[in-house]
Protein backbone atom coordinates (compact mmCIF):
# COMPACT_ATOMS: atom_id res chain seq x y z
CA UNK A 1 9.61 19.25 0.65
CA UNK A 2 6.87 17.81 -0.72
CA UNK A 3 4.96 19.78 -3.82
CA UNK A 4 2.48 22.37 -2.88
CA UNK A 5 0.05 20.87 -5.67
CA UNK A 6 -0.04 16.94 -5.26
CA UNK A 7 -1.90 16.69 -7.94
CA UNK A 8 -0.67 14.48 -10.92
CA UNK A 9 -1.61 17.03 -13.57
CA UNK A 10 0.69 19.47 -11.90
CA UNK A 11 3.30 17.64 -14.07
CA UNK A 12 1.47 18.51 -17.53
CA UNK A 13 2.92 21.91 -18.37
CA UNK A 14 6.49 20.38 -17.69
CA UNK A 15 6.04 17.27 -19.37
CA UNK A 16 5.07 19.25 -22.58
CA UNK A 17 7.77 21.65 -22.23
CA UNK A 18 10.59 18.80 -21.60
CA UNK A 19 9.55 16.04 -24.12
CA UNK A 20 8.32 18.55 -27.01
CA UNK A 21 4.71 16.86 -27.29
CA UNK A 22 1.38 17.31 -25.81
CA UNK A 23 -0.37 15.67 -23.51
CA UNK A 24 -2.63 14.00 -26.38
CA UNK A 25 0.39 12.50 -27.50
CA UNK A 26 1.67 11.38 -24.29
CA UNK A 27 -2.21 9.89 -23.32
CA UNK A 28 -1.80 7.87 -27.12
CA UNK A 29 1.17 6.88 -25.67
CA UNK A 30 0.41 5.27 -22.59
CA UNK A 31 -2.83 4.14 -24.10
CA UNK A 32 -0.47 1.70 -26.29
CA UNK A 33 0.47 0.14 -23.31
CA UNK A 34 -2.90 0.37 -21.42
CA UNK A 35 -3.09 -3.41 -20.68
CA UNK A 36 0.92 -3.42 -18.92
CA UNK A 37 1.86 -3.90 -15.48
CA UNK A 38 2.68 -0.45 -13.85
CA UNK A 39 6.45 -1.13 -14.00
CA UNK A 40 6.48 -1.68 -17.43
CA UNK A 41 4.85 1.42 -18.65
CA UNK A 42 7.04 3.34 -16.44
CA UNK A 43 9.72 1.79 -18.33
CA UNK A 44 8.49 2.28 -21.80
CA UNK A 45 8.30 5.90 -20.68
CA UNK A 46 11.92 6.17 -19.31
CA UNK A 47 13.17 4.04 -22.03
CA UNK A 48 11.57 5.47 -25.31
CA UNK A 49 11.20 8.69 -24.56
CA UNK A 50 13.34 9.64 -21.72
CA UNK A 51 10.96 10.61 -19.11
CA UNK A 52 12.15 10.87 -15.38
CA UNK A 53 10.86 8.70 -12.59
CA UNK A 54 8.50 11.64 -11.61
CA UNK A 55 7.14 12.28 -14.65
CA UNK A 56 6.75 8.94 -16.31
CA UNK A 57 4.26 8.37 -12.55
CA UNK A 58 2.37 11.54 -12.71
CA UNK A 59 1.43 10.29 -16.44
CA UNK A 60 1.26 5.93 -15.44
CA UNK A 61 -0.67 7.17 -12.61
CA UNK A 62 -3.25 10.05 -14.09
CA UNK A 63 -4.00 7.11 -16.60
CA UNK A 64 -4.70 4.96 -14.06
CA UNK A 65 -7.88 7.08 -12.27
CA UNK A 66 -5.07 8.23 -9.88
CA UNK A 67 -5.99 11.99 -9.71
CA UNK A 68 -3.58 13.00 -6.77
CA UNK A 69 -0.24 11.57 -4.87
CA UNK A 70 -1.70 12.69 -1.68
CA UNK A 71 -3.86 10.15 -0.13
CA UNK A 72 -4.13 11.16 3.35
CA UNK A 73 -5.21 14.97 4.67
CA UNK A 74 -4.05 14.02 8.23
CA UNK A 75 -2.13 11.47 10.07
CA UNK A 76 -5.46 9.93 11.69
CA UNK A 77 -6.05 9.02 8.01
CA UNK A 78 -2.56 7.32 8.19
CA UNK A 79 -3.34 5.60 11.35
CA UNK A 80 -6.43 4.04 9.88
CA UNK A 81 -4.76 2.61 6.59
CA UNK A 82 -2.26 0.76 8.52
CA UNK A 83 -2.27 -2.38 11.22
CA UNK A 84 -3.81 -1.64 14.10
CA UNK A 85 -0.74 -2.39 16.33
CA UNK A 86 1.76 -0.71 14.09
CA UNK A 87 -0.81 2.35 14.01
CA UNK A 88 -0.40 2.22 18.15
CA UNK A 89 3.30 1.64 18.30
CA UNK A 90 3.54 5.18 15.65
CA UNK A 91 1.25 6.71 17.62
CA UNK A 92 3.17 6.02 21.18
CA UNK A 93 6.43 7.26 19.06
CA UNK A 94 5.04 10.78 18.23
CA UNK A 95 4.00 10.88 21.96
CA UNK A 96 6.98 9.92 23.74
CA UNK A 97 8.94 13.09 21.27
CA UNK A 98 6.00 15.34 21.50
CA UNK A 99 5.85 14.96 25.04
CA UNK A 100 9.66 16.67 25.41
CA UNK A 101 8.96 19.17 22.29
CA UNK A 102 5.48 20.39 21.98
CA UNK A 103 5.82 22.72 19.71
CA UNK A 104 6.65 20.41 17.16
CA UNK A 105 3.94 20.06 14.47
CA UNK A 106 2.57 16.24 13.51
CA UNK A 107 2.07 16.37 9.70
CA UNK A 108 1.49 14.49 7.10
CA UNK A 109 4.21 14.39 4.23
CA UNK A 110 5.20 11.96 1.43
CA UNK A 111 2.20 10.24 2.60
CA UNK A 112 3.68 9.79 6.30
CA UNK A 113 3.84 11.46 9.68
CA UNK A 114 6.34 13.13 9.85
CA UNK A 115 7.44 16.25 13.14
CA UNK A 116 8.45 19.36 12.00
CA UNK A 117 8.69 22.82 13.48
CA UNK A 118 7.91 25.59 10.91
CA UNK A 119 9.64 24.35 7.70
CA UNK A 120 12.14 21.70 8.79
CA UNK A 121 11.21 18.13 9.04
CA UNK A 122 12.65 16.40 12.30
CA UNK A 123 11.34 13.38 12.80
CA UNK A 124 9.47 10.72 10.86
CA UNK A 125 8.16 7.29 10.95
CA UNK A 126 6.31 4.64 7.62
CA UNK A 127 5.49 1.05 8.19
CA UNK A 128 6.45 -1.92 6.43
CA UNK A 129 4.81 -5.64 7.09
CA UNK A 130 7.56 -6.65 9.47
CA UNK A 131 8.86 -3.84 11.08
CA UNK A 132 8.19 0.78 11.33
CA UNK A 133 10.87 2.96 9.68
CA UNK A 134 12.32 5.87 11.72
CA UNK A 135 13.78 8.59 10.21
CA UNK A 136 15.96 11.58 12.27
CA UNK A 137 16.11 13.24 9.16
CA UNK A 138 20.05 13.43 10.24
CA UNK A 139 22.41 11.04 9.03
CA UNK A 140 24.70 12.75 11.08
CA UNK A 141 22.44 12.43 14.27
CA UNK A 142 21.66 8.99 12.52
CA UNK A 143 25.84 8.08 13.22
CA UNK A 144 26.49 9.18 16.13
CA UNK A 145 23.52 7.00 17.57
CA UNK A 146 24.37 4.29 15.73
CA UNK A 147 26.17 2.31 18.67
CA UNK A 148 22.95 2.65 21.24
CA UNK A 149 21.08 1.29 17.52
CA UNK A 150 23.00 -1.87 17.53
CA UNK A 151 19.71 -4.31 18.04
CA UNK A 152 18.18 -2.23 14.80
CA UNK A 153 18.72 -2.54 11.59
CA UNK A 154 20.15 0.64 10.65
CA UNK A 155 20.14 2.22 6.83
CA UNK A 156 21.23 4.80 5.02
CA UNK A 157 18.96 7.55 6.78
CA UNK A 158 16.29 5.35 8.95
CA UNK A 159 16.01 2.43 11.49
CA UNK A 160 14.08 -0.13 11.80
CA UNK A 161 11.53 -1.53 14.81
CA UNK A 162 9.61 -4.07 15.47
CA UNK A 163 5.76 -3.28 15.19
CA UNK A 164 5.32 -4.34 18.77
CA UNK A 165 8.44 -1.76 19.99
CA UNK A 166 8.56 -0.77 23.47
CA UNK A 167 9.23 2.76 22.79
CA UNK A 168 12.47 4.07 24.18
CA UNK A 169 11.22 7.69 24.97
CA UNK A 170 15.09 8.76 26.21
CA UNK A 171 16.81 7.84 22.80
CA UNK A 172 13.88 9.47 20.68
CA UNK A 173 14.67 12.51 22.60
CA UNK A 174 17.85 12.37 22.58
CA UNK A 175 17.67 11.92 18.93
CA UNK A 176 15.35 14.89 18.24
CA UNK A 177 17.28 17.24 20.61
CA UNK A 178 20.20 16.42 18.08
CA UNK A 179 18.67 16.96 14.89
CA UNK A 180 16.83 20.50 16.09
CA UNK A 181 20.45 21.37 16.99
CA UNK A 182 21.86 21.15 13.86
């Protein structure tokens, strides 16, 4: 789940208490490397001082002007950051499930829409340039669909679509009715 504070200086009291140093020290320290590319003053972080992946971002990113990880309160913020056709073909996708189980919740989480019913995720969907990402949030329900997903490319726990997708309402469904049995 995602954090309840998505703000990056939720991080502070744990990067002090892990690395031994306060936050001065850690601003001097990214200020060294002020003029880097993001990736390498994540690496400089992991590198020299051992910081995770989590913290060494909360820190790159606070530096940065970037006060928060959340940047959308609701999925029509999504909608609007992303192509207009993808942003319909997402859209008909939460529709098609919704229609069958309308008590499921559209959320945003991890900066995507995501279903859920009270705390589980069930269903979610990000974009890319080419093609949208599904996710069951199953690999198991993920496998056993896998044959009727031959025309997808199918990964480790999503599926991609072409932007333009005709939505196949039955197999989203199906797919949901799967993962809320679980």
């Amino acid at each position: 789940m995602p954090p309840k504070d998505s703000s990056r200086e939720s991080h502070f009291p744990a990067i002090e208490k892990k690395y031994g140093e306060s936050m001065k020290f850690w601003f001097a320290v990214i200020k060294k490397v002020e003029g880097k590319k993001y990736p390498e003053q994540i690496a400089h972080l992991r590198d020299n001082y051992g910081f995770s992946q989590a913290h060494a971002n909360a820190l790159v990113m606070y530096s940065r002007g970037s006060k928060s990880a959340k940047r959308f309160e609701k999925p029509s913020d999504y909608y609007k950051s992303v192509d207009p056709k993808q942003a319909k073909t997402v859209k008909a996708i939460f529709r098609a499930i919704t229609k069958k189980y309308p008590k499921l919740e559209l959320v945003i989480a991890w900066n995507q829409p995501m279903l859920k019913i009270d705390t589980k995720y069930v269903f979610g969907a990000s974009v890319t340039k080419n093609y949208i990402l599904l996710a069951p949030w199953s690999s198991k329900v993920l496998n056993k669909f896998r044959p009727k997903l031959s025309d997808y490319k199918v990964n480790k726990k999503t599926f991609a679509v072409p932007n333009n997708w005709k939505v196949d309402e039955k197999l989203l469904q199906q797919m949901v009715k799967e993962t809320l049995a679980e």
